[in-house]
PDB file of N, CA and C in Angstrom:
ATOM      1  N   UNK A   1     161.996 130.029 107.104  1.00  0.00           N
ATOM      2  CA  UNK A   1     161.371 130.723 108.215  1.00  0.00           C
ATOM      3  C   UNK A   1     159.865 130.507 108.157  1.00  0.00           C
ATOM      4  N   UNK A   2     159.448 130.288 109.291  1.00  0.00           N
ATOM      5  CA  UNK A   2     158.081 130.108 109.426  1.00  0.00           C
ATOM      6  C   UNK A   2     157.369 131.566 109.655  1.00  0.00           C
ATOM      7  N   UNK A   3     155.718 131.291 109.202  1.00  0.00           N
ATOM      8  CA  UNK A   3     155.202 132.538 109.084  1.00  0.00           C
ATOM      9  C   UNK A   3     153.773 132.293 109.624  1.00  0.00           C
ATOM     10  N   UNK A   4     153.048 133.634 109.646  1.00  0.00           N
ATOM     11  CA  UNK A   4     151.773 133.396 109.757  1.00  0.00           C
ATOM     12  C   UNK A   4     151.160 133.545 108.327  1.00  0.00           C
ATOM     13  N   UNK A   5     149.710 132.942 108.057  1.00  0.00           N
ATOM     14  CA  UNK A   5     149.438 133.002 106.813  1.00  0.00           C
ATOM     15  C   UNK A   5     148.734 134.427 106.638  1.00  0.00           C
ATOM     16  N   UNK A   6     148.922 135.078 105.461  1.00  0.00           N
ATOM     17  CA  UNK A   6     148.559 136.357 104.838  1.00  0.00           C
ATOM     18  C   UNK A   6     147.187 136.414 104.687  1.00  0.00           C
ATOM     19  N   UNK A   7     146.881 137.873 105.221  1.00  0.00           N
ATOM     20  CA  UNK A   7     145.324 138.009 106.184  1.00  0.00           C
ATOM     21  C   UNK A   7     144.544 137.740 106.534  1.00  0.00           C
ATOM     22  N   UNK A   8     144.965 136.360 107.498  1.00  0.00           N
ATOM     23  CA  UNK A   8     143.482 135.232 108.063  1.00  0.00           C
ATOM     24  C   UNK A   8     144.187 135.140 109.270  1.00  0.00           C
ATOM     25  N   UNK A   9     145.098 135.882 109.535  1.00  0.00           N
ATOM     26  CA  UNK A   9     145.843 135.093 111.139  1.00  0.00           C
ATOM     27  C   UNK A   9     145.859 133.674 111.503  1.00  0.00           C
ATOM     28  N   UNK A  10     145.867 133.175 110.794  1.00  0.00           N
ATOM     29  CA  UNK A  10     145.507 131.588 111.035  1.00  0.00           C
ATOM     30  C   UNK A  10     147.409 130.716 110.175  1.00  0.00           C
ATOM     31  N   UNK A  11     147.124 129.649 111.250  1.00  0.00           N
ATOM     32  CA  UNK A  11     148.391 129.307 110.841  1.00  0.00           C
ATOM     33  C   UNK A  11     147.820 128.289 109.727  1.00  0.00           C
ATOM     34  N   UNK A  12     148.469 128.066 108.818  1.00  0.00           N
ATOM     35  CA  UNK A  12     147.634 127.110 108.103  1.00  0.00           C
ATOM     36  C   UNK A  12     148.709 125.599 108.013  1.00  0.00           C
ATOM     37  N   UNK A  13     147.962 124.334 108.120  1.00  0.00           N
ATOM     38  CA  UNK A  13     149.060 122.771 108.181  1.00  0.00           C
ATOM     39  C   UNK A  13     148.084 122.118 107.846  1.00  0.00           C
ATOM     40  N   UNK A  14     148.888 121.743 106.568  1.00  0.00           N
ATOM     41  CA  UNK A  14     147.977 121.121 105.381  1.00  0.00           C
ATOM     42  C   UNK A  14     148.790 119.825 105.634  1.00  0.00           C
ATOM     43  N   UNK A  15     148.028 118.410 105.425  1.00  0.00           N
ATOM     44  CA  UNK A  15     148.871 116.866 105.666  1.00  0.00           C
ATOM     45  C   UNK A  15     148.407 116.356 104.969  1.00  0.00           C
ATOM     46  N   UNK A  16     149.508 116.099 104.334  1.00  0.00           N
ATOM     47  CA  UNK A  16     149.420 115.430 102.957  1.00  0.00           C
ATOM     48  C   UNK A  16     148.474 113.637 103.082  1.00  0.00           C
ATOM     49  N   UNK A  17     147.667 113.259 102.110  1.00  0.00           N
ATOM     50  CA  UNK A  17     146.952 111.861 102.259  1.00  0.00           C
ATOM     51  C   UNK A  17     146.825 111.341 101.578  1.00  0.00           C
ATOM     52  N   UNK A  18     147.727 111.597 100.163  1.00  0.00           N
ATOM     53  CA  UNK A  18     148.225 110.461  99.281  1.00  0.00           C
ATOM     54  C   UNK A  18     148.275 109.077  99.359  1.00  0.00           C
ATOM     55  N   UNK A  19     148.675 108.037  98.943  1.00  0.00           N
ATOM     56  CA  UNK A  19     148.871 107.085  99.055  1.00  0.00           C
ATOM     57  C   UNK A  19     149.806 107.095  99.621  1.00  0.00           C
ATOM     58  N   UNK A  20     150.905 107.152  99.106  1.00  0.00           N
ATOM     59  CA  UNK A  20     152.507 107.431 100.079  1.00  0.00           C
ATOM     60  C   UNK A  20     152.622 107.646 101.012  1.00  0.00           C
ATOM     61  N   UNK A  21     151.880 108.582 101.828  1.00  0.00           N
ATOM     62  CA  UNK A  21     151.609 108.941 103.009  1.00  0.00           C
ATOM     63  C   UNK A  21     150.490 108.646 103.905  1.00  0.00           C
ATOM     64  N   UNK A  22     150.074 108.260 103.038  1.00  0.00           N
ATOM     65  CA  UNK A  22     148.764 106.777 103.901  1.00  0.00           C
ATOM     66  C   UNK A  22     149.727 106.095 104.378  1.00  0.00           C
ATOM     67  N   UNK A  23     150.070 104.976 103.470  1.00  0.00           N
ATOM     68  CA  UNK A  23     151.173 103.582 104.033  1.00  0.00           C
ATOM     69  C   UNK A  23     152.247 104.460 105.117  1.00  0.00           C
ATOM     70  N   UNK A  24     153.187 105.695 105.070  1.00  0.00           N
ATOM     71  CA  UNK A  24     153.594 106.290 105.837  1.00  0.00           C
ATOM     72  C   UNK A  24     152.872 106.578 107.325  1.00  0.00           C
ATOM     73  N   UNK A  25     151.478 106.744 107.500  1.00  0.00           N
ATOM     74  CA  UNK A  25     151.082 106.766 108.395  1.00  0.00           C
ATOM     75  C   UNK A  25     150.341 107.961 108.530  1.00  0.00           C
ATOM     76  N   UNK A  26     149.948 108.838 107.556  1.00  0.00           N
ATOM     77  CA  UNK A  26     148.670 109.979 107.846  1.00  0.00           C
ATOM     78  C   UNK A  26     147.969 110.040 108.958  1.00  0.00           C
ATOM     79  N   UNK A  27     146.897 108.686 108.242  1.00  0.00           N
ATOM     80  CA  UNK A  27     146.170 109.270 109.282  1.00  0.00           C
ATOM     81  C   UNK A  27     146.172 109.052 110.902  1.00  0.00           C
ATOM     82  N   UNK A  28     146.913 108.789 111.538  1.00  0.00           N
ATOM     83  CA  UNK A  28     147.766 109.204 112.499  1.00  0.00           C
ATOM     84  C   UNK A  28     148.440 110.234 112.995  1.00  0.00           C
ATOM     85  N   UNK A  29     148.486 111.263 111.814  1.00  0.00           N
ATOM     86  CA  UNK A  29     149.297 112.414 111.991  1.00  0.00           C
ATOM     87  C   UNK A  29     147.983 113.551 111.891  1.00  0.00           C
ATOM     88  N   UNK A  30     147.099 112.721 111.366  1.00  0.00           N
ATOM     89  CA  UNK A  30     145.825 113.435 110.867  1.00  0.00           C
ATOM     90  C   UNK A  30     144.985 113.827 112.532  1.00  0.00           C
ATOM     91  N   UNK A  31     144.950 112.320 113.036  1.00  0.00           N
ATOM     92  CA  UNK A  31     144.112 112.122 114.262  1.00  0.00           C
ATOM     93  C   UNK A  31     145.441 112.925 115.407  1.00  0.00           C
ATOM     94  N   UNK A  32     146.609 113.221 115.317  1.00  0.00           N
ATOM     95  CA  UNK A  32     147.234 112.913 116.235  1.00  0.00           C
ATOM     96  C   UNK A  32     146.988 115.170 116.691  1.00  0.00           C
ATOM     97  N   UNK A  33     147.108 115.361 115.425  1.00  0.00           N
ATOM     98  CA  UNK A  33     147.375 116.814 115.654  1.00  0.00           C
ATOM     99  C   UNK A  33     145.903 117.576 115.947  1.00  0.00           C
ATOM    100  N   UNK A  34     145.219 116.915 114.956  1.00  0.00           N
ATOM    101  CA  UNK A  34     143.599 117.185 115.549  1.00  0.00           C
ATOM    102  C   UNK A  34     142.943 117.424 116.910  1.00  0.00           C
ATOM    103  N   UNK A  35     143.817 116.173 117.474  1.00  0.00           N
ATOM    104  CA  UNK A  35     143.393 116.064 119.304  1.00  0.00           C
ATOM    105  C   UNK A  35     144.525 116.884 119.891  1.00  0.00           C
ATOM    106  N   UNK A  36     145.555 117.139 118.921  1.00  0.00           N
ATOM    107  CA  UNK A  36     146.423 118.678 119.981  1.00  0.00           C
ATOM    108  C   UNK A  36     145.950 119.678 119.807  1.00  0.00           C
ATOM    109  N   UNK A  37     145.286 120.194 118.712  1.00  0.00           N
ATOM    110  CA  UNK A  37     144.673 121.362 118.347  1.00  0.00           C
ATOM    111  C   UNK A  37     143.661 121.544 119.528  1.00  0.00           C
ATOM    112  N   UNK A  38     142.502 120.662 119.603  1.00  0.00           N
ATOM    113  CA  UNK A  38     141.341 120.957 120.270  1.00  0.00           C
ATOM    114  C   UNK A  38     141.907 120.937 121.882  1.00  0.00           C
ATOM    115  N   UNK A  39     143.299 119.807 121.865  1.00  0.00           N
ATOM    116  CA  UNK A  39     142.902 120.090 123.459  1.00  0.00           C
ATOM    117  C   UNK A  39     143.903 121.722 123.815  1.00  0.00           C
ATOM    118  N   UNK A  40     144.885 121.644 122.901  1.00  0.00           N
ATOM    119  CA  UNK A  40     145.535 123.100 122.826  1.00  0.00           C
ATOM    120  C   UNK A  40     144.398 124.060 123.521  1.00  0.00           C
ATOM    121  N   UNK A  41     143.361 124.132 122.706  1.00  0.00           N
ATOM    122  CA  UNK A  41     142.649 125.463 122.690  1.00  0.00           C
ATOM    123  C   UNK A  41     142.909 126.183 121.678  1.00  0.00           C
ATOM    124  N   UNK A  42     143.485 125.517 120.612  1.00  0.00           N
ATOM    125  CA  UNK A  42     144.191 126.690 119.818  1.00  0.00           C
ATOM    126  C   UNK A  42     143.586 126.827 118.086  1.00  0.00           C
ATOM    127  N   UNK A  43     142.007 126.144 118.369  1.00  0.00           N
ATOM    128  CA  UNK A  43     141.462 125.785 116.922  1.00  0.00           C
ATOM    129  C   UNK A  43     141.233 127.184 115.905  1.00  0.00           C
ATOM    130  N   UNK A  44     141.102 128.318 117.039  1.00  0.00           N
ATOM    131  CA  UNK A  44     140.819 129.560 116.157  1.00  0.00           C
ATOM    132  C   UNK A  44     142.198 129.822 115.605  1.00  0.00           C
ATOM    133  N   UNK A  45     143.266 129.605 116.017  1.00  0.00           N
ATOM    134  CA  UNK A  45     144.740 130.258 115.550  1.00  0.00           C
ATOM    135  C   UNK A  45     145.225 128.893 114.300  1.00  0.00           C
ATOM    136  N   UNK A  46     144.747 128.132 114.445  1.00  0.00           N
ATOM    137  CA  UNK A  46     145.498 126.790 113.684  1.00  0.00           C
ATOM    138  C   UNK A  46     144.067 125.558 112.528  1.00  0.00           C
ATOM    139  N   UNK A  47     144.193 125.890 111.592  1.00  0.00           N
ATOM    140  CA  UNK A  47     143.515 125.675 110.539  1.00  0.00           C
ATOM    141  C   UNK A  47     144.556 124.110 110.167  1.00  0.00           C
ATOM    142  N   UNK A  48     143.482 122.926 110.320  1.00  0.00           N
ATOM    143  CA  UNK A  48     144.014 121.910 109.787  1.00  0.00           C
ATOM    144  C   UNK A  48     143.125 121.276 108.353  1.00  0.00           C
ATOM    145  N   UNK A  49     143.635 120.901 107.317  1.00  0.00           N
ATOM    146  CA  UNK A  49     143.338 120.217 106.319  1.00  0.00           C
ATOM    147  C   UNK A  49     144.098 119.211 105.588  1.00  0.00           C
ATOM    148  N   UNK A  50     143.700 118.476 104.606  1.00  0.00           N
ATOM    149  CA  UNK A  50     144.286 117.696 104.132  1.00  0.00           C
ATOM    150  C   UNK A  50     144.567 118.069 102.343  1.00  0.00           C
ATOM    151  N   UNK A  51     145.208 117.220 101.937  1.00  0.00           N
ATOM    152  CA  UNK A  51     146.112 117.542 100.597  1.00  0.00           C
ATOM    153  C   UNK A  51     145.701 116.446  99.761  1.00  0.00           C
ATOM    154  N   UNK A  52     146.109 115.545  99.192  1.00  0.00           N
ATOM    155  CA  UNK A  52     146.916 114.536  97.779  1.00  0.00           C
ATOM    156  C   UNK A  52     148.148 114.749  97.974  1.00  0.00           C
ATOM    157  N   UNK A  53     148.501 113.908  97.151  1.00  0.00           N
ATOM    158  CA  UNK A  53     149.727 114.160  96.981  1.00  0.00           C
ATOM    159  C   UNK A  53     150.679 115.598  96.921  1.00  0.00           C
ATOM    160  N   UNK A  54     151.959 115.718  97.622  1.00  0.00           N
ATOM    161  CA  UNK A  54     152.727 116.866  97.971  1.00  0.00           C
ATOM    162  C   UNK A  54     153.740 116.612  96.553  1.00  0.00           C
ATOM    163  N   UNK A  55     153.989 115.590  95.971  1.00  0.00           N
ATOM    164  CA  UNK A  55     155.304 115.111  95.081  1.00  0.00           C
ATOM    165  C   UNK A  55     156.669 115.063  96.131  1.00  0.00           C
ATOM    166  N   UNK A  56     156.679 114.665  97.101  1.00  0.00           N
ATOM    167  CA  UNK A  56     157.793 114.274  97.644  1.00  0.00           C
ATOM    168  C   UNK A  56     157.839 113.562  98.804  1.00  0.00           C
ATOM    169  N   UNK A  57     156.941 111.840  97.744  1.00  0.00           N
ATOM    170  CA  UNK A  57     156.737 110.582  98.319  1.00  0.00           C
ATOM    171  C   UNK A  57     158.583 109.856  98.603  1.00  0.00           C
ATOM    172  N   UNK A  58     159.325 110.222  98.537  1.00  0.00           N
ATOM    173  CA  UNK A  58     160.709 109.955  98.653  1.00  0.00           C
ATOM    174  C   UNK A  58     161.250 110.358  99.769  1.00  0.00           C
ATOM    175  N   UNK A  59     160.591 111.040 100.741  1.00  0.00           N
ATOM    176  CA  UNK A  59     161.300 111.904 101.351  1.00  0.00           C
ATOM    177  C   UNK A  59     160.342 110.935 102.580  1.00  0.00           C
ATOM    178  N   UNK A  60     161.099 110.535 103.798  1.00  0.00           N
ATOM    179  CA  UNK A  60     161.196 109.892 105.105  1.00  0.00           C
ATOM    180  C   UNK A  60     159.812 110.474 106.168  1.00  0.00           C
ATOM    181  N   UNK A  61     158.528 109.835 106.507  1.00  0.00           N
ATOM    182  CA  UNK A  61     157.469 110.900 106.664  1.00  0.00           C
ATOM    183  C   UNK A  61     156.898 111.301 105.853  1.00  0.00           C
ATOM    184  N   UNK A  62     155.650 111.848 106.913  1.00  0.00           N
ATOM    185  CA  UNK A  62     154.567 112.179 106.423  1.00  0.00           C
ATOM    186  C   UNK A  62     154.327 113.509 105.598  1.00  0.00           C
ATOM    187  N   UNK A  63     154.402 114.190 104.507  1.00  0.00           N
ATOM    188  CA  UNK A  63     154.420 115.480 103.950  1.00  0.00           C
ATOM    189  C   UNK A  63     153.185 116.171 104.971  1.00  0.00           C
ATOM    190  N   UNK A  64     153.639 117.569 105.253  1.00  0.00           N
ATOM    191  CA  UNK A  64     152.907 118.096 105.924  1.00  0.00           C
ATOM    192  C   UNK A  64     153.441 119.549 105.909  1.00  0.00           C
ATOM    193  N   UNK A  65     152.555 120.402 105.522  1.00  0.00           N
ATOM    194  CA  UNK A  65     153.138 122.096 105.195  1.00  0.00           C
ATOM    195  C   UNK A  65     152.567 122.763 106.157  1.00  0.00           C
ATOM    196  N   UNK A  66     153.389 123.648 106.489  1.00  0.00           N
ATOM    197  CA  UNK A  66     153.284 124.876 107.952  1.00  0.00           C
ATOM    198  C   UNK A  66     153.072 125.794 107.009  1.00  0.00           C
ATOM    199  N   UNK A  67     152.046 126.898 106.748  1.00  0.00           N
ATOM    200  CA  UNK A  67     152.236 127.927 106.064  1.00  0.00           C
ATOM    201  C   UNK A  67     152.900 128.012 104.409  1.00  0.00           C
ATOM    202  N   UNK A  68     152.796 126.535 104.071  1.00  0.00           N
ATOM    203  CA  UNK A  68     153.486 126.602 102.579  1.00  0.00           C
ATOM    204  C   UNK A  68     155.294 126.163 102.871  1.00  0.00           C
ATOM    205  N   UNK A  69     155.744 126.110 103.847  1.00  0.00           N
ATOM    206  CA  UNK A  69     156.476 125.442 104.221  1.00  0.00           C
ATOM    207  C   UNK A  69     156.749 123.824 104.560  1.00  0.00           C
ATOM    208  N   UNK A  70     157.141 122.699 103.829  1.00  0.00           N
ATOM    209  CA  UNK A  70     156.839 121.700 103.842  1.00  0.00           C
ATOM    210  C   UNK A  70     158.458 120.732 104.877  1.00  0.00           C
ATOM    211  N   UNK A  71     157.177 120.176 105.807  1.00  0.00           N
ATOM    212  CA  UNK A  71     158.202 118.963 106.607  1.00  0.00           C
ATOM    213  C   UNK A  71     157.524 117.991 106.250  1.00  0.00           C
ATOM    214  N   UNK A  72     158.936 117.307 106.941  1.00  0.00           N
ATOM    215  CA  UNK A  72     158.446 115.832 106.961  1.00  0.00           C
ATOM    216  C   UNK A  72     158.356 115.021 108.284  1.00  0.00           C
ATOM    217  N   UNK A  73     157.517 114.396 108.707  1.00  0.00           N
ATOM    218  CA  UNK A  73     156.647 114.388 109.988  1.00  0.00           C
ATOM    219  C   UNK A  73     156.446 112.501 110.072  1.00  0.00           C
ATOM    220  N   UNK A  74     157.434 112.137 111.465  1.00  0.00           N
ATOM    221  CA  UNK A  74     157.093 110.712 111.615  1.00  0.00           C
ATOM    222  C   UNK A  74     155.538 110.570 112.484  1.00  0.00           C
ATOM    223  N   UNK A  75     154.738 109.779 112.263  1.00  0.00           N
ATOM    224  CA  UNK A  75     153.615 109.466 113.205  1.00  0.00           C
ATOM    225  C   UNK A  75     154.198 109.423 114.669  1.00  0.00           C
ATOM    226  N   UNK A  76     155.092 108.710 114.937  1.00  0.00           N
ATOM    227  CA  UNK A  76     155.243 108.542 116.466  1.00  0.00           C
ATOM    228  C   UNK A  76     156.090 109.548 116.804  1.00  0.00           C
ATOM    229  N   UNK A  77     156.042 111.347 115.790  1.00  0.00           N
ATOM    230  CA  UNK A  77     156.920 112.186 116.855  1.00  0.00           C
ATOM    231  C   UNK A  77     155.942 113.335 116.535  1.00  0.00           C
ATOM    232  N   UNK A  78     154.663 113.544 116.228  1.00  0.00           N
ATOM    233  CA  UNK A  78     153.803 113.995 116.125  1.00  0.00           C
ATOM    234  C   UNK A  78     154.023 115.520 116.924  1.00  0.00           C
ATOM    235  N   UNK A  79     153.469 115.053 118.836  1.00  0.00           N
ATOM    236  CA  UNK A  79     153.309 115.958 119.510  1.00  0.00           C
ATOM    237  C   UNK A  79     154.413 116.883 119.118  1.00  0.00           C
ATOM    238  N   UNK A  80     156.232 116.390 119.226  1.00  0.00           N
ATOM    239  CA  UNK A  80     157.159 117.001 119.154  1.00  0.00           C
ATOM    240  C   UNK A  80     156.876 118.166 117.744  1.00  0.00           C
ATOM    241  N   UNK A  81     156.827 117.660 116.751  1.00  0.00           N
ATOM    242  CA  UNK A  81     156.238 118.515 115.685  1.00  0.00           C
ATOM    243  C   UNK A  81     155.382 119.368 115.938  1.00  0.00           C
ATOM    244  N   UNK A  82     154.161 118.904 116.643  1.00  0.00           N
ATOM    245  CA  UNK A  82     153.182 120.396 116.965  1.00  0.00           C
ATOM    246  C   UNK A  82     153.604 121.740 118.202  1.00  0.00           C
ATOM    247  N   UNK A  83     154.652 120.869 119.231  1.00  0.00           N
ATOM    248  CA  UNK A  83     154.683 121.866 119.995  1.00  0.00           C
ATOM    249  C   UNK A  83     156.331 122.923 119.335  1.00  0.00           C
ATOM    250  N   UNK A  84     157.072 122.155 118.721  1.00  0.00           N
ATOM    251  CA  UNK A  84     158.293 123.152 118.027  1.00  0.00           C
ATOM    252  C   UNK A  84     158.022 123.587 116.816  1.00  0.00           C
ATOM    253  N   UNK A  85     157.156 122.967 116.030  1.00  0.00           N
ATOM    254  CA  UNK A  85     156.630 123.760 114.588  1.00  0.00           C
ATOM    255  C   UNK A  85     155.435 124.422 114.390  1.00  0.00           C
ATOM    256  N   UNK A  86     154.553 123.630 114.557  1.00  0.00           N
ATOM    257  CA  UNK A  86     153.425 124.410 114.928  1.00  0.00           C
ATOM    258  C   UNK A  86     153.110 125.830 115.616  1.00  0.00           C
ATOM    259  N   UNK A  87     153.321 125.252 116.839  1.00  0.00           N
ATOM    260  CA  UNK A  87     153.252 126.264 117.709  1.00  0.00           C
ATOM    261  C   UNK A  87     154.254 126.799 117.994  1.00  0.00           C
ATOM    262  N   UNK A  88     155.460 126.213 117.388  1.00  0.00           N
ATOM    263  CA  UNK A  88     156.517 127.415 117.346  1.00  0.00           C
ATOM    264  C   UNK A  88     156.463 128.505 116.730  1.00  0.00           C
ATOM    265  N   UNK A  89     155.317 128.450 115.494  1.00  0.00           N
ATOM    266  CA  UNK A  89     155.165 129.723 114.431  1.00  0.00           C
ATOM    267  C   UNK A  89     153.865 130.585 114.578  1.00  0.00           C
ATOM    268  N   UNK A  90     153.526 130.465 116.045  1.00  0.00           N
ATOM    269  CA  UNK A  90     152.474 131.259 116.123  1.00  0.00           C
ATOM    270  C   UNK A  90     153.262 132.604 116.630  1.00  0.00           C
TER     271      UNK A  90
END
């Protein structure tokens, strides 16, 4: 279950930028959610940063945690990810 993060109201989606997830395609997922955030409007509710390694370079996608909750995120399905996960957990 997705959550909001504990007393900052802010959703927090941390993307992982390991190596693994470089060659996977980061920063793409980096640039892609960045420009949904701002054009969202939604920069005060949604806190983006980056990571190192998550340890689960095995797994299909980009590591990327909702609140400490970790998916795995193709570059070319980005938007779909921000508007059902993301902003599904506001």
């Amino acid at each position: 279950m997705l959550f909001k993060a504990e007393g900052n109201g802010l959703t927090e989606v941390v993307i992982c930028v390991g190596s693994s997830c470089h060659i996977k395609g980061a920063r793409r997922v980096v640039e892609g959610l960045t420009k949904l955030v701002k054009e969202s409007g939604m920069s005060d509710l949604i806190k983006l940063s980056g990571s190192f390694c998550m340890g689960r370079c095995e797994e299909p996608g980009v590591s990327v945690k909702v609140n400490g909750e970790i998916h795995f995120v193709d570059p070319d399905r980005v938007e779909e990810f921000f508007r059902d996960v993301i902003v599904g957990s506001l």
